[in-house]
PDB file of N, CA and C in Angstrom:
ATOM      1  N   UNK A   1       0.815  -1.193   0.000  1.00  0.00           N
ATOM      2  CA  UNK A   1       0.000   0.000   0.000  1.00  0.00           C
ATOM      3  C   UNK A   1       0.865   1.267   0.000  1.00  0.00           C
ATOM      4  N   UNK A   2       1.761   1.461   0.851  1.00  0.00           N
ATOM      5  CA  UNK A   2       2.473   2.374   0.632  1.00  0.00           C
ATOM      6  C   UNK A   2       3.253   2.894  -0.561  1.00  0.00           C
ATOM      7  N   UNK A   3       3.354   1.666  -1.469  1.00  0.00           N
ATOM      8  CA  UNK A   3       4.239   1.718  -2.836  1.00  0.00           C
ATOM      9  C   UNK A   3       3.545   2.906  -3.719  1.00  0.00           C
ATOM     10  N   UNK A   4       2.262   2.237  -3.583  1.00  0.00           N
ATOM     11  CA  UNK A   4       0.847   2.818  -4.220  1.00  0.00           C
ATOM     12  C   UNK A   4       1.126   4.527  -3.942  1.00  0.00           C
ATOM     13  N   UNK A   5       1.039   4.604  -2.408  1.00  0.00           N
ATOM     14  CA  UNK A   5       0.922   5.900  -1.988  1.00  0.00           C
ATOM     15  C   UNK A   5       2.212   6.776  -2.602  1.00  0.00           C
ATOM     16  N   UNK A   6       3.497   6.018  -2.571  1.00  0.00           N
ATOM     17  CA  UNK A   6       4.651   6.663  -3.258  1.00  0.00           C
ATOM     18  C   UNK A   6       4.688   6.927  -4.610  1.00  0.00           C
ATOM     19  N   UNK A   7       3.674   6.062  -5.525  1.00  0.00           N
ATOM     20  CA  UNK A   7       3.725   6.037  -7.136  1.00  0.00           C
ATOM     21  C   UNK A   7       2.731   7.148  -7.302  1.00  0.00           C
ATOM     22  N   UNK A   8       1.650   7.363  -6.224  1.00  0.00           N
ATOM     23  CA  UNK A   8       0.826   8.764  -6.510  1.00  0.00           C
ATOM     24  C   UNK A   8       1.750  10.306  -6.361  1.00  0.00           C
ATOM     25  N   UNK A   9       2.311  10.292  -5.349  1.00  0.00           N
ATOM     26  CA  UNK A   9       3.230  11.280  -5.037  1.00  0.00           C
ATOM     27  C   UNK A   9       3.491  11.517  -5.626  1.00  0.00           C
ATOM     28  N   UNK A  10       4.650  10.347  -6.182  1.00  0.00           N
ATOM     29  CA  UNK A  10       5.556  11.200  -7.573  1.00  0.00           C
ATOM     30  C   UNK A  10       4.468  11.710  -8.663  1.00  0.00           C
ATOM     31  N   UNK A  11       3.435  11.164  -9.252  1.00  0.00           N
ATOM     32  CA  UNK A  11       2.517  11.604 -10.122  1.00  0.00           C
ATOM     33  C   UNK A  11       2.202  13.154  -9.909  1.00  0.00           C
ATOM     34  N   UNK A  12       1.840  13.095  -8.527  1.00  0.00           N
ATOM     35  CA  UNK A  12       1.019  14.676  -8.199  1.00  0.00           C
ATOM     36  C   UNK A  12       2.317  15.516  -8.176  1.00  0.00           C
ATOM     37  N   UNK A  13       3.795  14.875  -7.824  1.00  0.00           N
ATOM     38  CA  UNK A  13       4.990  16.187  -7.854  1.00  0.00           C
ATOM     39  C   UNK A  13       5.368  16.434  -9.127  1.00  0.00           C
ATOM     40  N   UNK A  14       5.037  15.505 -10.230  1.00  0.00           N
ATOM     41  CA  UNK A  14       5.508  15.835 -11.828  1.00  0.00           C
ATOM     42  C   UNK A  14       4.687  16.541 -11.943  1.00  0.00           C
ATOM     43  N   UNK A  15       3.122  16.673 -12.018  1.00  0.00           N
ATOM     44  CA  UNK A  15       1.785  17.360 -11.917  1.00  0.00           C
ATOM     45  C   UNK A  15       2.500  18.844 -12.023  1.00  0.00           C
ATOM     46  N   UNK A  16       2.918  18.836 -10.551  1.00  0.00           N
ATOM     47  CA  UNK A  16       2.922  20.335  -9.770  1.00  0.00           C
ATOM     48  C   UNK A  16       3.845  20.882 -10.725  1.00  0.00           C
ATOM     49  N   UNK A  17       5.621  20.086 -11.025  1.00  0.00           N
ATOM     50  CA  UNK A  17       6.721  21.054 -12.229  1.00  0.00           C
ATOM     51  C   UNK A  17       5.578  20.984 -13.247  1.00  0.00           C
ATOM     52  N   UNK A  18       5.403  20.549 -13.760  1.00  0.00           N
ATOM     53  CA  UNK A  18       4.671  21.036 -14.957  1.00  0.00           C
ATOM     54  C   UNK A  18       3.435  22.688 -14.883  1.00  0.00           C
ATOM     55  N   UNK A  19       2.568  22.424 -13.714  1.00  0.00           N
ATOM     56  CA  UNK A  19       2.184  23.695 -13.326  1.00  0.00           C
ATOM     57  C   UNK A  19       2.895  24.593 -13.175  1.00  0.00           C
ATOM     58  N   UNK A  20       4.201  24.742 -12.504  1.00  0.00           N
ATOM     59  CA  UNK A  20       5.223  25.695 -12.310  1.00  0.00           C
ATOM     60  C   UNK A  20       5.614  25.950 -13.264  1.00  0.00           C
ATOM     61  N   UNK A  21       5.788  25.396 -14.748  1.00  0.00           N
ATOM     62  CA  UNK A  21       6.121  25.592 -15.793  1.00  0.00           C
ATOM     63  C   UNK A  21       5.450  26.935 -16.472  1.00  0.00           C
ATOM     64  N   UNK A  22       4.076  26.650 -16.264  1.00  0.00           N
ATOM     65  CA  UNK A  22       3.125  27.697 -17.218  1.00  0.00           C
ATOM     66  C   UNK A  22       3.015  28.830 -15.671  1.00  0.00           C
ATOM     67  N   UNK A  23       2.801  28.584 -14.246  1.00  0.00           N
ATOM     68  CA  UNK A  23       2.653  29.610 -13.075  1.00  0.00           C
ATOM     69  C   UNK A  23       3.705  29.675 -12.496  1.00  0.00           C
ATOM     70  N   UNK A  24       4.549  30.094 -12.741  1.00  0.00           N
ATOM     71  CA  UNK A  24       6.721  29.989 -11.944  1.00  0.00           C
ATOM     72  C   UNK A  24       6.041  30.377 -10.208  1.00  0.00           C
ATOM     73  N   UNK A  25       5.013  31.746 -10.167  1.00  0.00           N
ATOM     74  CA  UNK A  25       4.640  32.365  -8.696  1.00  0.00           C
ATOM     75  C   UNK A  25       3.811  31.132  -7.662  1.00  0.00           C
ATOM     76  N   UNK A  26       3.663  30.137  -8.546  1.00  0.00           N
ATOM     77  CA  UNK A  26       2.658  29.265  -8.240  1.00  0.00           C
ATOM     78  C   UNK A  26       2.716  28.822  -6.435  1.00  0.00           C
ATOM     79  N   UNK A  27       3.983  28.206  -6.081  1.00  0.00           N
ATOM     80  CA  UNK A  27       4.961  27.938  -5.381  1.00  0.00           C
ATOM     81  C   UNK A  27       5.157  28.956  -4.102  1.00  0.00           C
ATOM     82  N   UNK A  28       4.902  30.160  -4.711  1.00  0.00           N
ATOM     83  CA  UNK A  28       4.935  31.600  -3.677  1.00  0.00           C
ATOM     84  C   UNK A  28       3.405  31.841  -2.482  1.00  0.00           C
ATOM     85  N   UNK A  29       2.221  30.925  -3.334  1.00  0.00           N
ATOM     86  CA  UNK A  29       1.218  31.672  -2.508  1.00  0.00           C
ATOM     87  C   UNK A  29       1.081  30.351  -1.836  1.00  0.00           C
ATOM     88  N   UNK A  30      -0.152  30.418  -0.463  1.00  0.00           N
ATOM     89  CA  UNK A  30      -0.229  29.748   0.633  1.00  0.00           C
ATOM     90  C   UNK A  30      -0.873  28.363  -0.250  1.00  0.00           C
ATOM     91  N   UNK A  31      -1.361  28.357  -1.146  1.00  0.00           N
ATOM     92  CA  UNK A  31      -2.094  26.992  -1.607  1.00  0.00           C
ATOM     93  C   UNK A  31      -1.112  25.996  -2.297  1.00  0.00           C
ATOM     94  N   UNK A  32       0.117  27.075  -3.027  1.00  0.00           N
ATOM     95  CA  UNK A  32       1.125  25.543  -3.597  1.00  0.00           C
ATOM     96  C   UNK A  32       2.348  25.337  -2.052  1.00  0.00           C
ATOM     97  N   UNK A  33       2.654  26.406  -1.147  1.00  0.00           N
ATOM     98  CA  UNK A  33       2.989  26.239  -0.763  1.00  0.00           C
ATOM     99  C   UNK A  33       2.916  24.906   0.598  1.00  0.00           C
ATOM    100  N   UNK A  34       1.779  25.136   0.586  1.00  0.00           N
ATOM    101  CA  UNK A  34       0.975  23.880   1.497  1.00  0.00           C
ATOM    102  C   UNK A  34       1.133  22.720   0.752  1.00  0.00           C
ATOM    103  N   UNK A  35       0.919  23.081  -1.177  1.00  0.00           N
ATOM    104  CA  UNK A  35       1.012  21.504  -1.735  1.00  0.00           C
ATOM    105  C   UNK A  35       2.466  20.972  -1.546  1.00  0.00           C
ATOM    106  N   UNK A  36       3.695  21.870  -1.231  1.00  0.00           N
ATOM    107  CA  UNK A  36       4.749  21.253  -1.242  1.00  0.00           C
ATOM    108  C   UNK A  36       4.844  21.133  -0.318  1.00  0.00           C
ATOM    109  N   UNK A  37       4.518  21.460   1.536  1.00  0.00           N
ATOM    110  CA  UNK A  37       4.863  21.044   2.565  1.00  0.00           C
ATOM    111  C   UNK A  37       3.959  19.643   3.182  1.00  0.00           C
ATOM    112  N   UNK A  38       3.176  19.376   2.326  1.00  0.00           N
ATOM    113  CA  UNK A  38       2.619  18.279   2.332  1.00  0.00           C
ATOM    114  C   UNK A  38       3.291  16.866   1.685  1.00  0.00           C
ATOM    115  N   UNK A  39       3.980  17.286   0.627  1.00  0.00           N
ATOM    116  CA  UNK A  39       4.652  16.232  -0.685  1.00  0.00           C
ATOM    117  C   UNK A  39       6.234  16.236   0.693  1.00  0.00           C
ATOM    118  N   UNK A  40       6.689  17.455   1.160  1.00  0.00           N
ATOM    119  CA  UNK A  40       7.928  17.096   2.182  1.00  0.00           C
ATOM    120  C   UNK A  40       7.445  15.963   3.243  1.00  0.00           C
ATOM    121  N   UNK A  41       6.662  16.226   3.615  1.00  0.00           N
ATOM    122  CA  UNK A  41       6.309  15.246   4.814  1.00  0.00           C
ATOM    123  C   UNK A  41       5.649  13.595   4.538  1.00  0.00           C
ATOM    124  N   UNK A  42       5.245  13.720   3.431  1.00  0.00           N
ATOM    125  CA  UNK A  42       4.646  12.159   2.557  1.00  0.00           C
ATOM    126  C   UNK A  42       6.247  11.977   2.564  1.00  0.00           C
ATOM    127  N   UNK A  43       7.122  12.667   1.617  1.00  0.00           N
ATOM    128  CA  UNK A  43       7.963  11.825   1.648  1.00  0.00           C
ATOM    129  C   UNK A  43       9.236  11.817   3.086  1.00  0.00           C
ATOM    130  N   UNK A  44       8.899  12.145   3.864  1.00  0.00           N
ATOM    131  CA  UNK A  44       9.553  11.644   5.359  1.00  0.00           C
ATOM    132  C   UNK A  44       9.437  10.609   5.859  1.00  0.00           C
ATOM    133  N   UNK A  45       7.606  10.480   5.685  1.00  0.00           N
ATOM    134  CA  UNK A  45       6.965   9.305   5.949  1.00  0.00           C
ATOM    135  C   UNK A  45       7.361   8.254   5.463  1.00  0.00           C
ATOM    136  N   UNK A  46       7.242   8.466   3.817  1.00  0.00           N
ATOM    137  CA  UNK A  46       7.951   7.413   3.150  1.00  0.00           C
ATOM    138  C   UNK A  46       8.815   6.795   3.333  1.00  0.00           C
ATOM    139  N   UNK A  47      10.114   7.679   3.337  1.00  0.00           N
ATOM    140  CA  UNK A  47      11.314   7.220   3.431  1.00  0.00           C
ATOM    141  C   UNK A  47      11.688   6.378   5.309  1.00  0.00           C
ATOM    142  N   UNK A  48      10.515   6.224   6.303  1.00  0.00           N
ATOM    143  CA  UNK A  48       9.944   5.651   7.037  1.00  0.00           C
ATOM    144  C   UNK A  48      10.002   4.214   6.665  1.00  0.00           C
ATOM    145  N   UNK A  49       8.941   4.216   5.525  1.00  0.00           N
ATOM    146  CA  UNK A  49       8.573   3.032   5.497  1.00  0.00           C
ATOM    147  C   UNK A  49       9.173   2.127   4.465  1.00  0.00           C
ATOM    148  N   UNK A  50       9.388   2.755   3.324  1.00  0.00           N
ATOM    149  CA  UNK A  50      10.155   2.070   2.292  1.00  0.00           C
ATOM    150  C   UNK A  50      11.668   2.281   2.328  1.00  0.00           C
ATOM    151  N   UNK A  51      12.140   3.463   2.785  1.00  0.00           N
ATOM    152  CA  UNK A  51      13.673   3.411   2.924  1.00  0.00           C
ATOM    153  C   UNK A  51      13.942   3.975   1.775  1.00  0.00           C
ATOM    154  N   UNK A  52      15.160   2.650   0.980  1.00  0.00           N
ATOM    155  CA  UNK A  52      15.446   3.472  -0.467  1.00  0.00           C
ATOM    156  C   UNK A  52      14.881   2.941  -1.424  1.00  0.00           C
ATOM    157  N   UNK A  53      13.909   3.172  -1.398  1.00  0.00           N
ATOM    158  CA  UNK A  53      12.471   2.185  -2.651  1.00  0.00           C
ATOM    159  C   UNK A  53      13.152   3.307  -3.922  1.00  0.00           C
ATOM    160  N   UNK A  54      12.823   2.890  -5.300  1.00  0.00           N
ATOM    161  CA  UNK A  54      13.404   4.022  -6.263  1.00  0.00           C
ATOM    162  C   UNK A  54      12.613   4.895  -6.195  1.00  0.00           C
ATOM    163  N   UNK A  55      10.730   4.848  -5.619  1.00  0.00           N
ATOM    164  CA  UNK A  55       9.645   5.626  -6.306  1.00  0.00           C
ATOM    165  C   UNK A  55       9.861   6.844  -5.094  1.00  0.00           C
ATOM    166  N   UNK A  56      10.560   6.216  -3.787  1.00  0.00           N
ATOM    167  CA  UNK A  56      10.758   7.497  -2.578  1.00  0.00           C
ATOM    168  C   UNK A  56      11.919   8.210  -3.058  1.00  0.00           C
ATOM    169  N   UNK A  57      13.090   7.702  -3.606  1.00  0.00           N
ATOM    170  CA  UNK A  57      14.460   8.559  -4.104  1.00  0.00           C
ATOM    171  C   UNK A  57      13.783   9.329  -5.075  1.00  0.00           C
ATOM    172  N   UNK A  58      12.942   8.349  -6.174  1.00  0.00           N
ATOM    173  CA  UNK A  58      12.380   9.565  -7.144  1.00  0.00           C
ATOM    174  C   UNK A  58      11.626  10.942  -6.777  1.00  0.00           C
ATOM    175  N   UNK A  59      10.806  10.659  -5.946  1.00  0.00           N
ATOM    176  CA  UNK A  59      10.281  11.357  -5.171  1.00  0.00           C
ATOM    177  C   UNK A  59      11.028  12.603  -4.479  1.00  0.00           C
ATOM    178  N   UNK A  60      12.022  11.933  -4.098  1.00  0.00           N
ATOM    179  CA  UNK A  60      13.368  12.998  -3.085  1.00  0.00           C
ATOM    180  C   UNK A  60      13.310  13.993  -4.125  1.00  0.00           C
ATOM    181  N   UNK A  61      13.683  13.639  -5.674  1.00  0.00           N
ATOM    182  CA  UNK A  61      14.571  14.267  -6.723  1.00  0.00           C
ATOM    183  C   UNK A  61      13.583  15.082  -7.240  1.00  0.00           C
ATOM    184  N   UNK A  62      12.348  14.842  -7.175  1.00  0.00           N
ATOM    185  CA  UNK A  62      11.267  15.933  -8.063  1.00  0.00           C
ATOM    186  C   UNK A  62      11.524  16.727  -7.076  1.00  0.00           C
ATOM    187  N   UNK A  63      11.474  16.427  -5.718  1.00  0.00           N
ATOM    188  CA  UNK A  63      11.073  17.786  -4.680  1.00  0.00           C
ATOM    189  C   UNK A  63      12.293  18.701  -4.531  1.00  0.00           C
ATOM    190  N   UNK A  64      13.496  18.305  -4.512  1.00  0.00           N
ATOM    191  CA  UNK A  64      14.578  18.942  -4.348  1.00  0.00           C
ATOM    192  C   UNK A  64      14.790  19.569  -5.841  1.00  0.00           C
ATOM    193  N   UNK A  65      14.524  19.338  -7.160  1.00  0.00           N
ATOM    194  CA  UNK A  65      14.819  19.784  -8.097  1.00  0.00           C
ATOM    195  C   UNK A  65      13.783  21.092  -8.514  1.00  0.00           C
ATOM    196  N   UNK A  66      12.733  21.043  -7.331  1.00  0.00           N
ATOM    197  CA  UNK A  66      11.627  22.216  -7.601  1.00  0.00           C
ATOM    198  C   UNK A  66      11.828  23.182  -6.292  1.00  0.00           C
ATOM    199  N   UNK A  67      12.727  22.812  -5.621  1.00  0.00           N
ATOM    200  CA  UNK A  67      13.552  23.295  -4.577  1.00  0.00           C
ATOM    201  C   UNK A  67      14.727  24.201  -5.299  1.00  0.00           C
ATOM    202  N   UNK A  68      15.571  23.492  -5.689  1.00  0.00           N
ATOM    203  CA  UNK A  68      16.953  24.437  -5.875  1.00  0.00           C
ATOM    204  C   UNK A  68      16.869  24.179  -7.216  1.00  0.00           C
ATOM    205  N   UNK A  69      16.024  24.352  -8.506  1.00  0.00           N
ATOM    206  CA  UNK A  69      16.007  24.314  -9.837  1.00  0.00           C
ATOM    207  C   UNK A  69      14.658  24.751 -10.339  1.00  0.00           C
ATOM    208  N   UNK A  70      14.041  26.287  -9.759  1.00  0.00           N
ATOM    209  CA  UNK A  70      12.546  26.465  -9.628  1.00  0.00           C
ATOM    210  C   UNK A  70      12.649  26.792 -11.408  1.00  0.00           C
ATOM    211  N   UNK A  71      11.588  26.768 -11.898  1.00  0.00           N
ATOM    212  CA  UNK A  71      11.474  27.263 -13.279  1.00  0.00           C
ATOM    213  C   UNK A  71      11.494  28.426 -13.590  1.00  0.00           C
ATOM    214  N   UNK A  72      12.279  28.807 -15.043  1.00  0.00           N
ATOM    215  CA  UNK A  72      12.381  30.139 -14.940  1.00  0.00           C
ATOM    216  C   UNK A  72      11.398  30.794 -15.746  1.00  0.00           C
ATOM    217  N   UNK A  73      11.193  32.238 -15.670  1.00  0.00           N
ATOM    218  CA  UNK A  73      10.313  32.746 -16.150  1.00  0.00           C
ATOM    219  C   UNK A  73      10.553  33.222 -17.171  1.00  0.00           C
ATOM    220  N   UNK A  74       8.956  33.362 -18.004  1.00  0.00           N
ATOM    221  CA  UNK A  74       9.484  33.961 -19.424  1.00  0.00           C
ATOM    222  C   UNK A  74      10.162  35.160 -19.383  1.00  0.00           C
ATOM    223  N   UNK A  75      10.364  36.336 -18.329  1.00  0.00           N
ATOM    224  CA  UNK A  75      11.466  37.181 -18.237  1.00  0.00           C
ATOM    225  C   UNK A  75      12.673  36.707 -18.577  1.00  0.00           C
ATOM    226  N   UNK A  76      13.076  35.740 -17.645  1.00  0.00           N
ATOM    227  CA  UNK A  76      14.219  35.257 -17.467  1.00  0.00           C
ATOM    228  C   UNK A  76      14.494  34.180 -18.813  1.00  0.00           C
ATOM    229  N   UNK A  77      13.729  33.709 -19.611  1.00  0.00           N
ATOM    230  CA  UNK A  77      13.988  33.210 -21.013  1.00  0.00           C
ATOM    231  C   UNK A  77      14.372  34.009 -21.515  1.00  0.00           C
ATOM    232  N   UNK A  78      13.956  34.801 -21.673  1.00  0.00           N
ATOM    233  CA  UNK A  78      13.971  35.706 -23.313  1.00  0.00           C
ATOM    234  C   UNK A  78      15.225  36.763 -22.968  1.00  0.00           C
ATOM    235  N   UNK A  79      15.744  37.046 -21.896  1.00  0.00           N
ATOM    236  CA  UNK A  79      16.521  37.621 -21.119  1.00  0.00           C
ATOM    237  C   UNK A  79      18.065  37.065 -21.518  1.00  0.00           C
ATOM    238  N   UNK A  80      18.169  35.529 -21.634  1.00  0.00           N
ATOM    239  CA  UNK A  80      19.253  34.769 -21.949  1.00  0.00           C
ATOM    240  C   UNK A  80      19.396  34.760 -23.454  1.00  0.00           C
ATOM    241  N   UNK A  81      21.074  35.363 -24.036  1.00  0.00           N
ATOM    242  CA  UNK A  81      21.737  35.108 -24.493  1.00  0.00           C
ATOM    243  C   UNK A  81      21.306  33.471 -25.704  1.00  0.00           C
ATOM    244  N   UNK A  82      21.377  33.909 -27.103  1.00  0.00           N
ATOM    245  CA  UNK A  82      21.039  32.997 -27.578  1.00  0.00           C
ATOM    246  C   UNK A  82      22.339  32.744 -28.300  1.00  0.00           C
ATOM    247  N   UNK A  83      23.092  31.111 -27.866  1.00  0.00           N
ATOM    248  CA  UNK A  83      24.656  30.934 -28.325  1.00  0.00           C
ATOM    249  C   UNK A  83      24.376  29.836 -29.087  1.00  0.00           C
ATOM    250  N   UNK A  84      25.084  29.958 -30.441  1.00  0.00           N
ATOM    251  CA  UNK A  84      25.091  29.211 -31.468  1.00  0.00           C
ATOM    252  C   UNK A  84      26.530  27.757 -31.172  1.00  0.00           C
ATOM    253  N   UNK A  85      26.241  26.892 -31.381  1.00  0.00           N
ATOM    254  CA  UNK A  85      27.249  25.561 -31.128  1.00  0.00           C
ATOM    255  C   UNK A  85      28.567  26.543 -32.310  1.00  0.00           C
ATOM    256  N   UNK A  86      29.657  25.923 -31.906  1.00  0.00           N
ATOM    257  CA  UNK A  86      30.867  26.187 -32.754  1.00  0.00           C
ATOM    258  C   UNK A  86      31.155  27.694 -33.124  1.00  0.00           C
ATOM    259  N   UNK A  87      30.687  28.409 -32.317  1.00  0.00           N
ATOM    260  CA  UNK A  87      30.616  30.372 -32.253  1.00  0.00           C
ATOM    261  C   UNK A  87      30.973  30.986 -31.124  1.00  0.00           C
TER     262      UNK A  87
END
């Protein structure tokens, strides 16, 4: 049962980067912020019960990568330097 509960997680944390994709502020107000202090503590739990299952490490890696790799904004696209290979 818990596997279950870990294979949803990761589902709903790919869910969420992908929302952050099209809302970058998403993350800033009290409703995603709750969705991610909720996905921290599932996976505490997790890592409780399964240890190093791959779907809880996977899990680790969506949350930490929407942690210290937030998406950038179309400011910040169009902002960057467009470098051609071999130039």
């Amino acid at each position: 049962m818990a596997t279950i509960y870990a294979a949803d997680k990761l589902s709903k944390i790919r869910e969420l980067r992908i929302r952050l994709h099209a809302e970058p502020t998403f993350v800033s107000d009290a409703e995603g912020q709750s969705k991610l202090d909720h996905y921290w503590r599932s996976l505490a739990m997790l890592e409780q019960v399964l240890g190093g299952h791959p779907l809880v490490n996977q899990l680790r890696f969506e949350l930490e990568a929407i942690r210290d790799l937030p998406p950038r904004t179309r400011r910040t696209i169009d902002a960057q330097p467009v470098r051609l290979r071999g130039r």
